[in-house]
Protein backbone atom coordinates (compact mmCIF):
# COMPACT_ATOMS: atom_id res chain seq x y z
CA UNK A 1 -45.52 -10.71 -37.44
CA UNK A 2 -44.48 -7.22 -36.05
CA UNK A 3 -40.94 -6.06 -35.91
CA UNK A 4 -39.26 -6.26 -32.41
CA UNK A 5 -37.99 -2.53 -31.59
CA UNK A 6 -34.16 -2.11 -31.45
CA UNK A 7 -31.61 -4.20 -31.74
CA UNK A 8 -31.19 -7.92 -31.10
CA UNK A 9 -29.25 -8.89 -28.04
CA UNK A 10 -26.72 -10.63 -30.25
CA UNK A 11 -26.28 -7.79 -32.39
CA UNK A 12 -24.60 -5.89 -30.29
CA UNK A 13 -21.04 -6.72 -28.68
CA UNK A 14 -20.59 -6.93 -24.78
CA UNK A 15 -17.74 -4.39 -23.94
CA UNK A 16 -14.99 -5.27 -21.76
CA UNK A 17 -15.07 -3.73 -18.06
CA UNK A 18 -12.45 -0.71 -18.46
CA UNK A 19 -9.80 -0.93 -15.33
CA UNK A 20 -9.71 1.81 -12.76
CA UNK A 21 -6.74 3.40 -11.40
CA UNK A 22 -7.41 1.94 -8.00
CA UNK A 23 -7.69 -1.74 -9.32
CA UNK A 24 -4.56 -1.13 -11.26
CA UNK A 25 -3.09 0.07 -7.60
CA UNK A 26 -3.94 -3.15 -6.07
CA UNK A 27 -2.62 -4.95 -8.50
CA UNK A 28 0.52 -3.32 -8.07
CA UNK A 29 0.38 -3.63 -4.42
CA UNK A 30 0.12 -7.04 -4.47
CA UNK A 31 3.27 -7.97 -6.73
CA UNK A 32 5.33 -6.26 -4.21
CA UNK A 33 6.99 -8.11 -1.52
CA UNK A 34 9.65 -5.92 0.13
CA UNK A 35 10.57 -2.49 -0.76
CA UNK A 36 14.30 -1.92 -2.52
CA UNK A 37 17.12 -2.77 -0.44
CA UNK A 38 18.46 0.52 -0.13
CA UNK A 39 15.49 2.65 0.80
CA UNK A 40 15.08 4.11 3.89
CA UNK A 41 11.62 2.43 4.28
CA UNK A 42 13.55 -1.31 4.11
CA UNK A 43 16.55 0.27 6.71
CA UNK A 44 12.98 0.93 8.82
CA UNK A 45 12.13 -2.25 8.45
CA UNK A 46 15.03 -3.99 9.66
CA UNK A 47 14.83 -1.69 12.43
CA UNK A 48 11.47 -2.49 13.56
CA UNK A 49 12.14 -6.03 12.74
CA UNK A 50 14.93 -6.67 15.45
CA UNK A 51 13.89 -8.45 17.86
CA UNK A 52 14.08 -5.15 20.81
CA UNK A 53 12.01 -3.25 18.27
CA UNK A 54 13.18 0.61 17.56
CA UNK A 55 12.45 3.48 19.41
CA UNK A 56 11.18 6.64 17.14
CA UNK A 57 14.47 8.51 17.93
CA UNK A 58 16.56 5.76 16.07
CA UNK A 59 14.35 6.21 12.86
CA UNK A 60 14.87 9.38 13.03
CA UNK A 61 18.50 9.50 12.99
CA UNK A 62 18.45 6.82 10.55
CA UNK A 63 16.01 8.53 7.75
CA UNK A 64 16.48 12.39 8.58
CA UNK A 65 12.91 12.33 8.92
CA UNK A 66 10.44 14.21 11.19
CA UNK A 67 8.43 11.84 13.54
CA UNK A 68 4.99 12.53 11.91
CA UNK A 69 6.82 11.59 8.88
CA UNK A 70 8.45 8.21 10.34
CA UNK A 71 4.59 7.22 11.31
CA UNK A 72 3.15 7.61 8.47
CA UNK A 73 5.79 5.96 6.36
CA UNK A 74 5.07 3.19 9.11
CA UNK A 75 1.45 3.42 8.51
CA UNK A 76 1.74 3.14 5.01
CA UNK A 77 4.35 0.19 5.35
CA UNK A 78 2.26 -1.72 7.80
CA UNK A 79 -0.84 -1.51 5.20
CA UNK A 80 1.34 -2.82 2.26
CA UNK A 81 3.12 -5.41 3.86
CA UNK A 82 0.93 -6.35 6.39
CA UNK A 83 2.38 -6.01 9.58
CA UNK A 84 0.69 -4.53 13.08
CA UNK A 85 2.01 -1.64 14.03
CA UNK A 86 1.01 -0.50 18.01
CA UNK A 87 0.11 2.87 17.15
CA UNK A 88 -0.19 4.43 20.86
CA UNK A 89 3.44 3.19 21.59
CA UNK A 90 5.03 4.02 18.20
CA UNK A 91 3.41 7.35 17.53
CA UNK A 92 3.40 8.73 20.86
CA UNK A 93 4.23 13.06 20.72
């Protein structure tokens, strides 16, 4: 009988799939309900959560922030937590 070349297919341990940095992200991202209570992305939230909505100008006052700051912390918060954000009404310059 002739020898097989290289190793047997049992010879040789399967390795376990490293994790990336983006899979570890998710995973992150999905433990998380709410942000802290006392950020200024929840104190958006409740804002945009009344039931009149918030105009930009409130958020403002309320975070300090710029506008193109305020909607892309609402971007950000929308993609998290899964909420629809109208974009041509809230982001309007």
């Amino acid at each position: 009988m002739k020898a097989t070349k290289g190793k047997s297919p049992a010879a040789t341990p399967k390795k376990e799939p490293k994790t990336s940095k983006r899979t570890a992200k998710l995973a992150k991202a999905e433990k998380l309900t709410t942000p802290r209570a006392d950020s200024k992305n929840s104190k958006i939230l409740e804002l945009i959560g009344r039931s009149k909505g918030a105009i930009l100008a409130e958020i403002v006052t309320l975070a300090g922030w710029q506008k193109h700051a305020i909607c892309g912390s609402i971007s950000t918060l929308a993609s998290k937590y899964g909420f629809v954000v109208n974009r041509d009404v809230a982001c309007e310059n």
